[in-house]
N, C-alpha and C. Protein backbone atom coordinates (compact mmCIF):
# COMPACT_ATOMS: atom_id res chain seq x y z
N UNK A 1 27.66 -53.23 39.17
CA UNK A 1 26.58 -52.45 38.61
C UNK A 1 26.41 -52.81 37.15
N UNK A 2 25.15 -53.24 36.60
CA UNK A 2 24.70 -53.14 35.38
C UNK A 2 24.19 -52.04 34.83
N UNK A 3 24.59 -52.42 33.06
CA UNK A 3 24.68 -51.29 32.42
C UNK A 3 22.95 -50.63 32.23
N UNK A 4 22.46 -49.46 31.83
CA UNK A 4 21.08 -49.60 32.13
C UNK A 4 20.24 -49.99 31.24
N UNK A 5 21.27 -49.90 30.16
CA UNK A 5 20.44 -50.48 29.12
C UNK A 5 20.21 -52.09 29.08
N UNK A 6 20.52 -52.75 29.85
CA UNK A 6 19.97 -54.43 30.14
C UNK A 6 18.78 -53.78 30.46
N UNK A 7 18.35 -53.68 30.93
CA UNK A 7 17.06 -53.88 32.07
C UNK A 7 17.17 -53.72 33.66
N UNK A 8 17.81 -54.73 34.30
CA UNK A 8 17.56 -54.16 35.63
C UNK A 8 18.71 -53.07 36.36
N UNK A 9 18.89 -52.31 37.36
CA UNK A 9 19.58 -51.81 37.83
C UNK A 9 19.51 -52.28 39.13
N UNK A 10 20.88 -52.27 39.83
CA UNK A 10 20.90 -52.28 41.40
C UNK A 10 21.40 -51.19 42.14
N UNK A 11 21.67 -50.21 41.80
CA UNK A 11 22.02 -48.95 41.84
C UNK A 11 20.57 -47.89 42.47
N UNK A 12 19.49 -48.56 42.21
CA UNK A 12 18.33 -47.88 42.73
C UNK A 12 17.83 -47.12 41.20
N UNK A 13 18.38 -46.60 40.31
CA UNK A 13 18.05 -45.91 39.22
C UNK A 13 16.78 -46.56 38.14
N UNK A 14 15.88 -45.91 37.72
CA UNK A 14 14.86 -46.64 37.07
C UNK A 14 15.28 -47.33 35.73
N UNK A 15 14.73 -49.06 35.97
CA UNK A 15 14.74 -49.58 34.84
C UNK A 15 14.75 -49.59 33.26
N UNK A 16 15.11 -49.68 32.24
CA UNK A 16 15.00 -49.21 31.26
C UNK A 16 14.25 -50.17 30.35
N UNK A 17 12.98 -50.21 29.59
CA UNK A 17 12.89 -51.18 29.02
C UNK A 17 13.16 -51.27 27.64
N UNK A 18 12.97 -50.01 26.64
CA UNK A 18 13.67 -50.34 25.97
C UNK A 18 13.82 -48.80 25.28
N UNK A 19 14.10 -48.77 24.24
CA UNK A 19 14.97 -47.05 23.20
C UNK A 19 14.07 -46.73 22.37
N UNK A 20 13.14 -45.62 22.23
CA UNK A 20 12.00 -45.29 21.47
C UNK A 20 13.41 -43.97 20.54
N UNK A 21 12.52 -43.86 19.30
CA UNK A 21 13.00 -42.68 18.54
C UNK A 21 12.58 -41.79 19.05
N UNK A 22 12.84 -40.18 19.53
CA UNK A 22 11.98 -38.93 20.04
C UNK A 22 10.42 -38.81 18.98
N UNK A 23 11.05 -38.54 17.60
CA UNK A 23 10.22 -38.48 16.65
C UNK A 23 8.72 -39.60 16.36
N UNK A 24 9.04 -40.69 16.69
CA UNK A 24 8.44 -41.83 15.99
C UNK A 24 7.93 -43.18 17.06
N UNK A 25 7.39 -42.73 17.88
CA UNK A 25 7.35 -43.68 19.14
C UNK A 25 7.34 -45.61 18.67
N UNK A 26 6.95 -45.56 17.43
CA UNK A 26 7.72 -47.13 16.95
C UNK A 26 7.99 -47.43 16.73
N UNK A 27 9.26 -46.94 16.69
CA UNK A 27 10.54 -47.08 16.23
C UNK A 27 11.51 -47.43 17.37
N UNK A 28 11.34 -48.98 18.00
CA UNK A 28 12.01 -49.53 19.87
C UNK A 28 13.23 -50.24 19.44
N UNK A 29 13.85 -50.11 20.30
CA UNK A 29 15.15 -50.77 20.03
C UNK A 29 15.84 -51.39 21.43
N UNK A 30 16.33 -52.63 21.45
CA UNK A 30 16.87 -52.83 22.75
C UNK A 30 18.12 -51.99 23.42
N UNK A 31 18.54 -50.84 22.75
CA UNK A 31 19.59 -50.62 22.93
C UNK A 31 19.25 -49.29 22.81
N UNK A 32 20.68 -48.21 23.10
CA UNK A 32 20.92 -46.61 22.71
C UNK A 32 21.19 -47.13 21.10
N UNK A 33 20.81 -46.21 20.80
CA UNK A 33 21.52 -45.93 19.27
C UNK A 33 20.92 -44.90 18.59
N UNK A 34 20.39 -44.52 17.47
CA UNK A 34 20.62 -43.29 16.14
C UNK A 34 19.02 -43.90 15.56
N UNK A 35 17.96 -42.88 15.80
CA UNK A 35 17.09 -43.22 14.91
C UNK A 35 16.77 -42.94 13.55
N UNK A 36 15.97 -43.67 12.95
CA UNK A 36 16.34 -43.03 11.33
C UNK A 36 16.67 -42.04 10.83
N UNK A 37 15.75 -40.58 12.10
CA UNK A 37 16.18 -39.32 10.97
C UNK A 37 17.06 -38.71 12.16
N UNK A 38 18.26 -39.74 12.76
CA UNK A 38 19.74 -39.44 13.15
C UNK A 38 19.70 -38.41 14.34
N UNK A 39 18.77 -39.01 14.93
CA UNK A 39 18.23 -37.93 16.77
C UNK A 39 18.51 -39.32 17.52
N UNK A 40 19.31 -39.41 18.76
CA UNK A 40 19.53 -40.36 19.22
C UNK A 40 18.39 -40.97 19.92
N UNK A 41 18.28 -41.99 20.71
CA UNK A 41 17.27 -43.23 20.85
C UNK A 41 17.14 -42.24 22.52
N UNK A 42 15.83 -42.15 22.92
CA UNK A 42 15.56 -41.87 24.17
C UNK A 42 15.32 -43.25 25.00
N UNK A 43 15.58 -43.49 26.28
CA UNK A 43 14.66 -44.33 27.49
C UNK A 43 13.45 -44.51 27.50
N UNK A 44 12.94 -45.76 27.47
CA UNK A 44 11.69 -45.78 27.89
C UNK A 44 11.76 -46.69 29.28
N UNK A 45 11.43 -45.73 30.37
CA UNK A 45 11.50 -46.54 32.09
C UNK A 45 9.94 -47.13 32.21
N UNK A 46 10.53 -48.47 33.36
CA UNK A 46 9.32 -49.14 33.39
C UNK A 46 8.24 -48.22 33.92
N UNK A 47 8.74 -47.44 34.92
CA UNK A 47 7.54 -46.72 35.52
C UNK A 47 6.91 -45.66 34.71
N UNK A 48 7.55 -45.08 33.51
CA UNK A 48 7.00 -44.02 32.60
C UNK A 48 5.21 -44.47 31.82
N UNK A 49 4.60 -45.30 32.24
CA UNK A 49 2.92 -45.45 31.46
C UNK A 49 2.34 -45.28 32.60
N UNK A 50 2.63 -45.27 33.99
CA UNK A 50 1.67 -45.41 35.23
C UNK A 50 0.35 -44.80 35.24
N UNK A 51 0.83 -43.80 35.67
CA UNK A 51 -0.60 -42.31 35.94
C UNK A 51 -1.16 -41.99 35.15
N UNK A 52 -2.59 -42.11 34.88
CA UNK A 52 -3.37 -41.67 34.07
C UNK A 52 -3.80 -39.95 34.48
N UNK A 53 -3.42 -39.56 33.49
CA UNK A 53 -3.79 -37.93 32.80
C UNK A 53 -2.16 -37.19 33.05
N UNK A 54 -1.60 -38.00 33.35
CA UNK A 54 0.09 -37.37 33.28
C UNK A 54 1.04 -38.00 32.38
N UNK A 55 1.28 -36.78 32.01
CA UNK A 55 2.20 -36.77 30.89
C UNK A 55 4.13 -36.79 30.73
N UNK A 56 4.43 -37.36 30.66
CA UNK A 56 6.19 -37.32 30.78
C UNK A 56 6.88 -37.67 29.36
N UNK A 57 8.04 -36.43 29.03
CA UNK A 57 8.86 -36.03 28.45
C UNK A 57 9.89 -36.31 28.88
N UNK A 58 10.57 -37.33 28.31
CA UNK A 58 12.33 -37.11 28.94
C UNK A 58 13.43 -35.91 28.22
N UNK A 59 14.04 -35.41 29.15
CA UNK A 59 14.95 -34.26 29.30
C UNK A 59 15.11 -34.08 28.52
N UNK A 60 15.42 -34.89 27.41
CA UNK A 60 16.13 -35.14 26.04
C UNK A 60 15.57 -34.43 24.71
N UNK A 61 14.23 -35.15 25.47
CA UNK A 61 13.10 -35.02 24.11
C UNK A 61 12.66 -33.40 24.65
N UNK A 62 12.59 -32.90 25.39
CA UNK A 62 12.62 -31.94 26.36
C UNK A 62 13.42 -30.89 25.30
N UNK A 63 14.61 -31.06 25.50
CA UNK A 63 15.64 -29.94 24.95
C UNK A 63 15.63 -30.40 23.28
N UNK A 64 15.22 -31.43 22.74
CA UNK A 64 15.40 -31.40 21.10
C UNK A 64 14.01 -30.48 20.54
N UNK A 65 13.21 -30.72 21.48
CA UNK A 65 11.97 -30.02 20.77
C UNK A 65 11.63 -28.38 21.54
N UNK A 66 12.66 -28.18 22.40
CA UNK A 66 12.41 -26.62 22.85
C UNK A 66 11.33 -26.66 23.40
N UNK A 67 10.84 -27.32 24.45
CA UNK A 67 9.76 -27.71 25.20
C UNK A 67 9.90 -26.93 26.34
N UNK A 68 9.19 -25.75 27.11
CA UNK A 68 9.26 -25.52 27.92
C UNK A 68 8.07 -25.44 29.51
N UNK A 69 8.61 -25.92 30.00
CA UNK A 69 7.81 -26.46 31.64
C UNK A 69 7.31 -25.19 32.51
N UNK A 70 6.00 -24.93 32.95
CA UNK A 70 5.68 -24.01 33.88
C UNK A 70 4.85 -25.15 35.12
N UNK A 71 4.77 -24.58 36.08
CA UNK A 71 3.38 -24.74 36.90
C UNK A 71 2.24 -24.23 36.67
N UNK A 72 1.14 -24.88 37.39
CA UNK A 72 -0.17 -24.58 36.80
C UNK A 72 -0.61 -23.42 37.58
N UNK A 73 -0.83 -22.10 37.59
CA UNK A 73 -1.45 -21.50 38.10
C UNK A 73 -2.58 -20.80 37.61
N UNK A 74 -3.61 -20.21 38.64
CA UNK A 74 -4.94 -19.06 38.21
C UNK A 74 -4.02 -18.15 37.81
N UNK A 75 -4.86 -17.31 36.64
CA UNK A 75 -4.41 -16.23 36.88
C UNK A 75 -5.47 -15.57 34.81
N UNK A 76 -4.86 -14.43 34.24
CA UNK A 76 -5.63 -14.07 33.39
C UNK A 76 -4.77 -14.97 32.18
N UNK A 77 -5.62 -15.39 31.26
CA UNK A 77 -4.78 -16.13 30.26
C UNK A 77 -4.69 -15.33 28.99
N UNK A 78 -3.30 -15.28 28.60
CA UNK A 78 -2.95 -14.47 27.64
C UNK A 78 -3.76 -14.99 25.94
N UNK A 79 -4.52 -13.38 25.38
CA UNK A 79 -5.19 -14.21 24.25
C UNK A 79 -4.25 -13.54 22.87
N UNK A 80 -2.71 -13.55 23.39
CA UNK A 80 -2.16 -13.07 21.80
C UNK A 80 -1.32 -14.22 21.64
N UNK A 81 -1.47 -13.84 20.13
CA UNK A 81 -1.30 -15.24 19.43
C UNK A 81 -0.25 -14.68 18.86
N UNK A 82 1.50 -15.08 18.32
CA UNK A 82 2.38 -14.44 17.33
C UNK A 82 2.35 -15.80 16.64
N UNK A 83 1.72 -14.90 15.14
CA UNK A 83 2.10 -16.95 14.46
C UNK A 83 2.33 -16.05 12.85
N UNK A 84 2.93 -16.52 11.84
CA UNK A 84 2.72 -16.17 10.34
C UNK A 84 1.99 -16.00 9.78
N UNK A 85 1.60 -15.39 9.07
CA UNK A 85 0.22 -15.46 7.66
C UNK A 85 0.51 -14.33 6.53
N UNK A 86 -0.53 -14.47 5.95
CA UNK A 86 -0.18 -13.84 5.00
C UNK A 86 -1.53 -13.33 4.65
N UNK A 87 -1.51 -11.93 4.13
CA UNK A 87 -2.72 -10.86 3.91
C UNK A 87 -3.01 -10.25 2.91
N UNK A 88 -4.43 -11.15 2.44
CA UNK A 88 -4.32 -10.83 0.87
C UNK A 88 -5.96 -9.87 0.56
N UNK A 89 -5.59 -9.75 -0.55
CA UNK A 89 -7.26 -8.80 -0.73
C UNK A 89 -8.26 -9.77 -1.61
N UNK A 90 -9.56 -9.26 -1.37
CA UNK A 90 -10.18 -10.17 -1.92
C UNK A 90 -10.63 -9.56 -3.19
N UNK A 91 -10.07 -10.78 -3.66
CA UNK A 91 -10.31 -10.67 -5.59
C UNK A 91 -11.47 -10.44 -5.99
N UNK A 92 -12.78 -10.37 -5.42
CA UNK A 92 -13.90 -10.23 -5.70
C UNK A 92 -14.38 -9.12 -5.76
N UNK A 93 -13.55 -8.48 -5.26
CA UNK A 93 -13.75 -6.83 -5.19
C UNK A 93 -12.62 -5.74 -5.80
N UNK A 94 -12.11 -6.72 -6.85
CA UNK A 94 -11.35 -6.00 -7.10
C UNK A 94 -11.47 -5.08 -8.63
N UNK A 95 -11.46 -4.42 -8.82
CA UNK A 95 -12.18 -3.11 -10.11
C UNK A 95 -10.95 -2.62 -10.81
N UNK A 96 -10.44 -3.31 -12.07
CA UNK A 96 -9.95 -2.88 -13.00
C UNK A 96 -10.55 -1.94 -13.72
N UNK A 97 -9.70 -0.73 -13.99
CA UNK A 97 -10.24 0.48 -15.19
C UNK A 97 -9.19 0.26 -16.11
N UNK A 98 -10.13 0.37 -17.58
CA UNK A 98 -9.40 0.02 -18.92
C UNK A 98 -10.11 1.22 -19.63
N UNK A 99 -9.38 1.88 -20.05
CA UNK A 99 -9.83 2.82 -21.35
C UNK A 99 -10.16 1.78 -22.04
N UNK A 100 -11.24 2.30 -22.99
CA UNK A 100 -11.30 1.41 -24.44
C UNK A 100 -11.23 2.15 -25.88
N UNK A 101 -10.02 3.15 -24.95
CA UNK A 101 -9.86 4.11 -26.35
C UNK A 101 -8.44 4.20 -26.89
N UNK A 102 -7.60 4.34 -27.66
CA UNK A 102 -6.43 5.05 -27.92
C UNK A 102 -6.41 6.36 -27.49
N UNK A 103 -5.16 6.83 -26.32
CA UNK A 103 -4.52 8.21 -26.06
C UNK A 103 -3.59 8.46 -24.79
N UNK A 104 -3.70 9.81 -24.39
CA UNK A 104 -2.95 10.18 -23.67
C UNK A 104 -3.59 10.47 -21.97
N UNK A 105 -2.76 10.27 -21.52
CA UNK A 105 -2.96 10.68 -19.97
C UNK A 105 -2.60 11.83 -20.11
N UNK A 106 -3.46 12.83 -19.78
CA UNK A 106 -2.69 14.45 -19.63
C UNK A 106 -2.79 14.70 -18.46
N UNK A 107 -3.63 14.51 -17.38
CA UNK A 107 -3.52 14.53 -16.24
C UNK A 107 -4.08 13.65 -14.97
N UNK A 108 -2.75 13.13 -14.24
CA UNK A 108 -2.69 11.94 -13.44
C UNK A 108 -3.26 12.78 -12.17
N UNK A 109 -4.02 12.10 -10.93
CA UNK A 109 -4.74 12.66 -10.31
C UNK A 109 -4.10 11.94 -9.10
N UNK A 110 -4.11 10.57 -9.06
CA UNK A 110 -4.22 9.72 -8.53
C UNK A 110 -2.77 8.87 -8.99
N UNK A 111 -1.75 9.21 -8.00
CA UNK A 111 -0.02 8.77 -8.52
C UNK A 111 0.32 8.07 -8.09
N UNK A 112 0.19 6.99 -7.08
CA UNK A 112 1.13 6.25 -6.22
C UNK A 112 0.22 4.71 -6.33
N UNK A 113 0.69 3.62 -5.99
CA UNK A 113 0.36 2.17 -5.70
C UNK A 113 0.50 2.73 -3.83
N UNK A 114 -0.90 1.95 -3.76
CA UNK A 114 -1.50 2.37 -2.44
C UNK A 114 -1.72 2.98 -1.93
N UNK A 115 -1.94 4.50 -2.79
CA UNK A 115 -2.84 5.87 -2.71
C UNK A 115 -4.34 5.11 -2.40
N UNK A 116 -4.66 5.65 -1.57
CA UNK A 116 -6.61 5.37 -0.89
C UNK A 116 -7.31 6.30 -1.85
N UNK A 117 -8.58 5.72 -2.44
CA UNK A 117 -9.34 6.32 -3.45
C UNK A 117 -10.87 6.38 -2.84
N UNK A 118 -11.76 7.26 -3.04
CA UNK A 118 -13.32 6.76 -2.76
C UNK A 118 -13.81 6.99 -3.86
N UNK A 119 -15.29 6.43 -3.93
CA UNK A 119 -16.12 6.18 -4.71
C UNK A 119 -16.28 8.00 -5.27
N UNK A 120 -16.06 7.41 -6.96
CA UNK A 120 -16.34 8.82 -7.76
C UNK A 120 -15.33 9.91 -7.38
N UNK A 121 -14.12 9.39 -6.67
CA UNK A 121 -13.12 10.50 -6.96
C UNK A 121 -12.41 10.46 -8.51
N UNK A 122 -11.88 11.52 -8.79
CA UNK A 122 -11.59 11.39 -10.08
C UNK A 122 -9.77 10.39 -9.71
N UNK A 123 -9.31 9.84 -10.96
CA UNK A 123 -8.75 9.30 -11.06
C UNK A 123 -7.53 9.78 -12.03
N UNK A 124 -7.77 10.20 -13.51
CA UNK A 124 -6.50 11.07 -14.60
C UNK A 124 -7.88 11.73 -15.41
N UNK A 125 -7.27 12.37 -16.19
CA UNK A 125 -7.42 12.70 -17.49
C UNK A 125 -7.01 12.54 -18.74
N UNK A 126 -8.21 11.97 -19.78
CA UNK A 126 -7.52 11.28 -21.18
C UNK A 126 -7.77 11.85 -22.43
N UNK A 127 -6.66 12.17 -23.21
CA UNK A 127 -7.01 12.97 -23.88
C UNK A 127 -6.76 11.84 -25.32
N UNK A 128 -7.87 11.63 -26.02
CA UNK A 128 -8.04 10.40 -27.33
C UNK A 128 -8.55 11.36 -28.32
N UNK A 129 -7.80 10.99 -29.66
CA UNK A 129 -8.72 11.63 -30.71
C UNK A 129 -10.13 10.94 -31.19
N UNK A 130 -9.75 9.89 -30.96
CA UNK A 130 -11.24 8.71 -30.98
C UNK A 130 -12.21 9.77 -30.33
N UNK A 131 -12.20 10.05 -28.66
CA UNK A 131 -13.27 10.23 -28.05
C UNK A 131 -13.60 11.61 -28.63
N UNK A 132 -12.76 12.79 -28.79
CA UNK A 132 -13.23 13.36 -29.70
C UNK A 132 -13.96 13.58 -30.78
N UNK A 133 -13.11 12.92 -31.58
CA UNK A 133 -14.14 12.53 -32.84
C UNK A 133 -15.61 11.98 -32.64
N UNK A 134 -15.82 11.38 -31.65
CA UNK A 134 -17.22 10.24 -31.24
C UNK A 134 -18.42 11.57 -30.73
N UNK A 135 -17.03 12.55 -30.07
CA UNK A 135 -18.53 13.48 -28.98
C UNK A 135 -18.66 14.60 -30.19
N UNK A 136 -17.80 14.71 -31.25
CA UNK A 136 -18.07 15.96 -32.59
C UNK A 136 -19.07 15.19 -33.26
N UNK A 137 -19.54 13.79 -33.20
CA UNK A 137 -20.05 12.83 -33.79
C UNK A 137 -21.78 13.14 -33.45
N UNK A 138 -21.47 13.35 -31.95
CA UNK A 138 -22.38 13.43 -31.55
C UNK A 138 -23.75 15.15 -31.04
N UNK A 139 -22.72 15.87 -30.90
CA UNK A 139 -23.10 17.22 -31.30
C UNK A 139 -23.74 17.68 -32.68
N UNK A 140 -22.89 16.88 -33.66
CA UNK A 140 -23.73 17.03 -35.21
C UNK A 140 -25.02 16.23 -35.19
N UNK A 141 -25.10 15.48 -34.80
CA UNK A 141 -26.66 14.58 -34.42
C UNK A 141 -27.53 15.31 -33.95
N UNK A 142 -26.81 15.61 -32.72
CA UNK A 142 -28.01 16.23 -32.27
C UNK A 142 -28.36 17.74 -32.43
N UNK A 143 -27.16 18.55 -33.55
CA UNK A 143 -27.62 19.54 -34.25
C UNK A 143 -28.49 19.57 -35.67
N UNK A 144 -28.57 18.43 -35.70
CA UNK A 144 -29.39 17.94 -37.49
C UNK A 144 -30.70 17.13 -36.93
N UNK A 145 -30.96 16.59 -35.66
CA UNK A 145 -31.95 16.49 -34.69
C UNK A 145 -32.64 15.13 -35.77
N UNK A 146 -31.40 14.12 -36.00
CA UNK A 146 -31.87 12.81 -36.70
C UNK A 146 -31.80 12.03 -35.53
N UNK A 147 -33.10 11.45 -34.96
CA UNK A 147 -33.49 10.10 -34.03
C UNK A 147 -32.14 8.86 -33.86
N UNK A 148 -32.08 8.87 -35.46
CA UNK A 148 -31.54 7.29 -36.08
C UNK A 148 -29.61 8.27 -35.37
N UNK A 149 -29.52 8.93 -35.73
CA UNK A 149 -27.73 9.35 -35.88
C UNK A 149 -27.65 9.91 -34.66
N UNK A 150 -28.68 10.26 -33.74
CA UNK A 150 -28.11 10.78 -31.97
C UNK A 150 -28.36 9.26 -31.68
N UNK A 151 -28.98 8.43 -31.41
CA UNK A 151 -28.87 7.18 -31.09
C UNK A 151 -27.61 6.33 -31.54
N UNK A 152 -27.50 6.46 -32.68
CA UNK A 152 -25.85 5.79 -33.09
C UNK A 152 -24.75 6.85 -32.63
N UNK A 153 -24.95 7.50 -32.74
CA UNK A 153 -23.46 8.21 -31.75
C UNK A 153 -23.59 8.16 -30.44
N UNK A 154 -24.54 8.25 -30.13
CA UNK A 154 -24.47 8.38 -28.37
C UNK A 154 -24.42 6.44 -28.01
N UNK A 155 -24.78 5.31 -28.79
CA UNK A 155 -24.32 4.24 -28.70
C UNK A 155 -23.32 4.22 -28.61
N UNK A 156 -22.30 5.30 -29.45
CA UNK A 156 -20.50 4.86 -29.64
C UNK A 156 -19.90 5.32 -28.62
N UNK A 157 -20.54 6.62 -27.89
CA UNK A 157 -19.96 6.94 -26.70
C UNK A 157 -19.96 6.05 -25.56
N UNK A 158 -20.90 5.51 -25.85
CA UNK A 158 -21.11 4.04 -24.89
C UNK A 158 -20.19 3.21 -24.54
N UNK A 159 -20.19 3.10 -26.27
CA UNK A 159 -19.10 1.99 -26.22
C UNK A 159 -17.70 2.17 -25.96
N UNK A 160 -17.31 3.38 -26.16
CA UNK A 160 -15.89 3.80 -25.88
C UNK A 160 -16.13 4.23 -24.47
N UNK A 161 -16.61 3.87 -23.69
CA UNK A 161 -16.77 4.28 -21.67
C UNK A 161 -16.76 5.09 -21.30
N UNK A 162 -17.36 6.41 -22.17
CA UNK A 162 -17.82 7.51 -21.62
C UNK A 162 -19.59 6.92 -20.84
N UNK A 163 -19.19 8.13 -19.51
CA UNK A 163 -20.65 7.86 -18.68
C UNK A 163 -21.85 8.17 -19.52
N UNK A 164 -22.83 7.61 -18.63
CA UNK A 164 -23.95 8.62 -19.31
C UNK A 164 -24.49 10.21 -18.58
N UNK A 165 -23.69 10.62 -17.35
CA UNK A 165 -23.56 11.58 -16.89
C UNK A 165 -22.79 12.51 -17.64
N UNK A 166 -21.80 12.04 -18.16
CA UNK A 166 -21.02 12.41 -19.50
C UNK A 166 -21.53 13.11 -20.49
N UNK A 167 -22.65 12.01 -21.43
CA UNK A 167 -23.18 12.05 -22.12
C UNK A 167 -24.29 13.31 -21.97
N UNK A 168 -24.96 13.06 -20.80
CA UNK A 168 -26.44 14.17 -20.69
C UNK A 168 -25.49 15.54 -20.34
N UNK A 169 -24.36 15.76 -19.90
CA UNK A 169 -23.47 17.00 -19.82
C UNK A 169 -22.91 17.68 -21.13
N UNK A 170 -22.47 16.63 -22.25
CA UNK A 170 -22.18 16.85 -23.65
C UNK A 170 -23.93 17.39 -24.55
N UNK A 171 -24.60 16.53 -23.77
CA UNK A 171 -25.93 17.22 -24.39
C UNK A 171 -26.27 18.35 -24.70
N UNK A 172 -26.68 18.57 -22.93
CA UNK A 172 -26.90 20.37 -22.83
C UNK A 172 -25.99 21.14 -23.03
N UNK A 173 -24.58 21.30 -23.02
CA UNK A 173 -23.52 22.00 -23.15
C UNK A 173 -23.27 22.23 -24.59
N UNK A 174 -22.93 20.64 -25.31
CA UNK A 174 -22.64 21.10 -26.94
C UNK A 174 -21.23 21.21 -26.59
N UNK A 175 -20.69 21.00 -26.11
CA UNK A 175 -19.49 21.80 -25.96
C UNK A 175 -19.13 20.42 -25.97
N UNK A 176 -17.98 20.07 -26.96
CA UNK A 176 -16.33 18.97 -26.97
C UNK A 176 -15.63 19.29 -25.63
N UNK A 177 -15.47 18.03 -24.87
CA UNK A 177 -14.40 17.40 -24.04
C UNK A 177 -13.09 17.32 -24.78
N UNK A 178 -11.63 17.94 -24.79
CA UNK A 178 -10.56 17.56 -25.19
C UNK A 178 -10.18 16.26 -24.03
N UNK A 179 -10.33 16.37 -22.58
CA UNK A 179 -9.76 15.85 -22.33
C UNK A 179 -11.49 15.19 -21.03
N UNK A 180 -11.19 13.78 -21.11
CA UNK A 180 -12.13 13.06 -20.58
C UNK A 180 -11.71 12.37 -18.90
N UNK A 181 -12.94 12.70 -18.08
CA UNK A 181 -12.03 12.36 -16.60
C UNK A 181 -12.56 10.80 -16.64
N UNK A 182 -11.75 10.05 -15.34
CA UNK A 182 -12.28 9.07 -15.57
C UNK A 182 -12.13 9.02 -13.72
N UNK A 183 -13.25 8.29 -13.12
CA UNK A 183 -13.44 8.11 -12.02
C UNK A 183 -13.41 6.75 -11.40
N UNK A 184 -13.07 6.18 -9.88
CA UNK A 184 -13.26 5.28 -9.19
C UNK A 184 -14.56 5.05 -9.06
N UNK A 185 -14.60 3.87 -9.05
CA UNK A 185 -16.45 2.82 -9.32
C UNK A 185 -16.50 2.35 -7.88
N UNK A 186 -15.25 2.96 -7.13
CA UNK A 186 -15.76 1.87 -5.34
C UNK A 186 -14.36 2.45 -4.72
N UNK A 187 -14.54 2.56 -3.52
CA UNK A 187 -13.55 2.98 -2.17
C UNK A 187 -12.40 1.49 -2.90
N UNK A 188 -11.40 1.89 -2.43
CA UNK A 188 -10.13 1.44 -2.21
C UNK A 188 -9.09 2.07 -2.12
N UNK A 189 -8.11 1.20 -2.61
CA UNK A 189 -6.48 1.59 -3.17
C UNK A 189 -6.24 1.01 -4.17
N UNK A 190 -5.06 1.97 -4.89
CA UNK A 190 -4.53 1.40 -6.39
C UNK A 190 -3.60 0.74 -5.94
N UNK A 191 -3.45 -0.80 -7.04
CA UNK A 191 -2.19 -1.21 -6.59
C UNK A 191 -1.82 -1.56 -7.60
């Protein structure tokens, strides 16, 4: 009996022609041996190219790659998928709130990273001597009923991010905010 790696057999067992890498199909060798990335050399039998639309795996390559074999049957085909990913939010929607004042949080409304928020719920309360000073700024304006000085104060309230719902409430009221709310601009969560 010859060995099978010559080529022929008389033993009846299929021919061998020559040692492919599992990985790298050109990578042939006349012999068994160790392919580059150190997975041993599979068989290639003469009869393994025959049949067209069939496919063959040797045992080998079989068990290195965790390949597993069914029959073909009808039946309902499963549509779940288990695979990795990763789940991110989209940055385009995402709404930073920045005071643009110096002060205090006196009251937090809204406490946790990944508390759910909707549109125009309140969010804390801030208590700034700035914004103070800006809305006493602005009550004297519009008690001395100068065009030029309710327009420049009610600009500064602007600018320090009080609303203008804010603003037309400080109007009719007259009445100083100690402490200023500040609200969500869109449904989400804080994170």
């Amino acid at each position: 009996m010859e060995d099978s790696s010559e080529g022929s057999n008389t033993s009846g067992e299929k021919e061998v022609l020559y040692w492919v890498a599992p990985m790298d199909a050109n990578y042939r060798r006349d012999k068994p041996g160790k392919s580059p990335m150190g997975m041993d050399l599979v068989p290639f039998y003469k009869d393994d190219g025959g049949e067209d639309g069939v496919v063959k795996i040797s045992p080998i390559v079989q068990n290195n790659l965790g390949v597993r074999i069914a029959s073909v049957k009808k039946g309902q085909l499963d549509r779940e998928i288990s695979t990795v990913g990763y789940i991110n939010f989209d940055e385009e929607k995402l709404y930073h709130l920045h005071t643009r004042v110096e002060g205090w949080v006196e009251k937090l409304v809204v406490k946790a990273t990944g508390d759910v928020v909707k549109k125009g719920q309140k969010l804390f309360e801030l208590y700034s001597p700035t914004l103070v000073n800006a809305q006493e700024e602005y009550v004297s304006a519009l008690k001395s009923q100068n065009r030029i000085l309710i327009s420049a104060s009610k600009d500064r309230l602007i600018s320090l991010g009080i609303t203008s719902g804010q603003i037309k409430q400080l109007s009719k009221t007259r009445k100083i905010q100690q402490r200023i709310s500040y609200f969500s601009k869109q449904d989400g969560f804080i994170q």
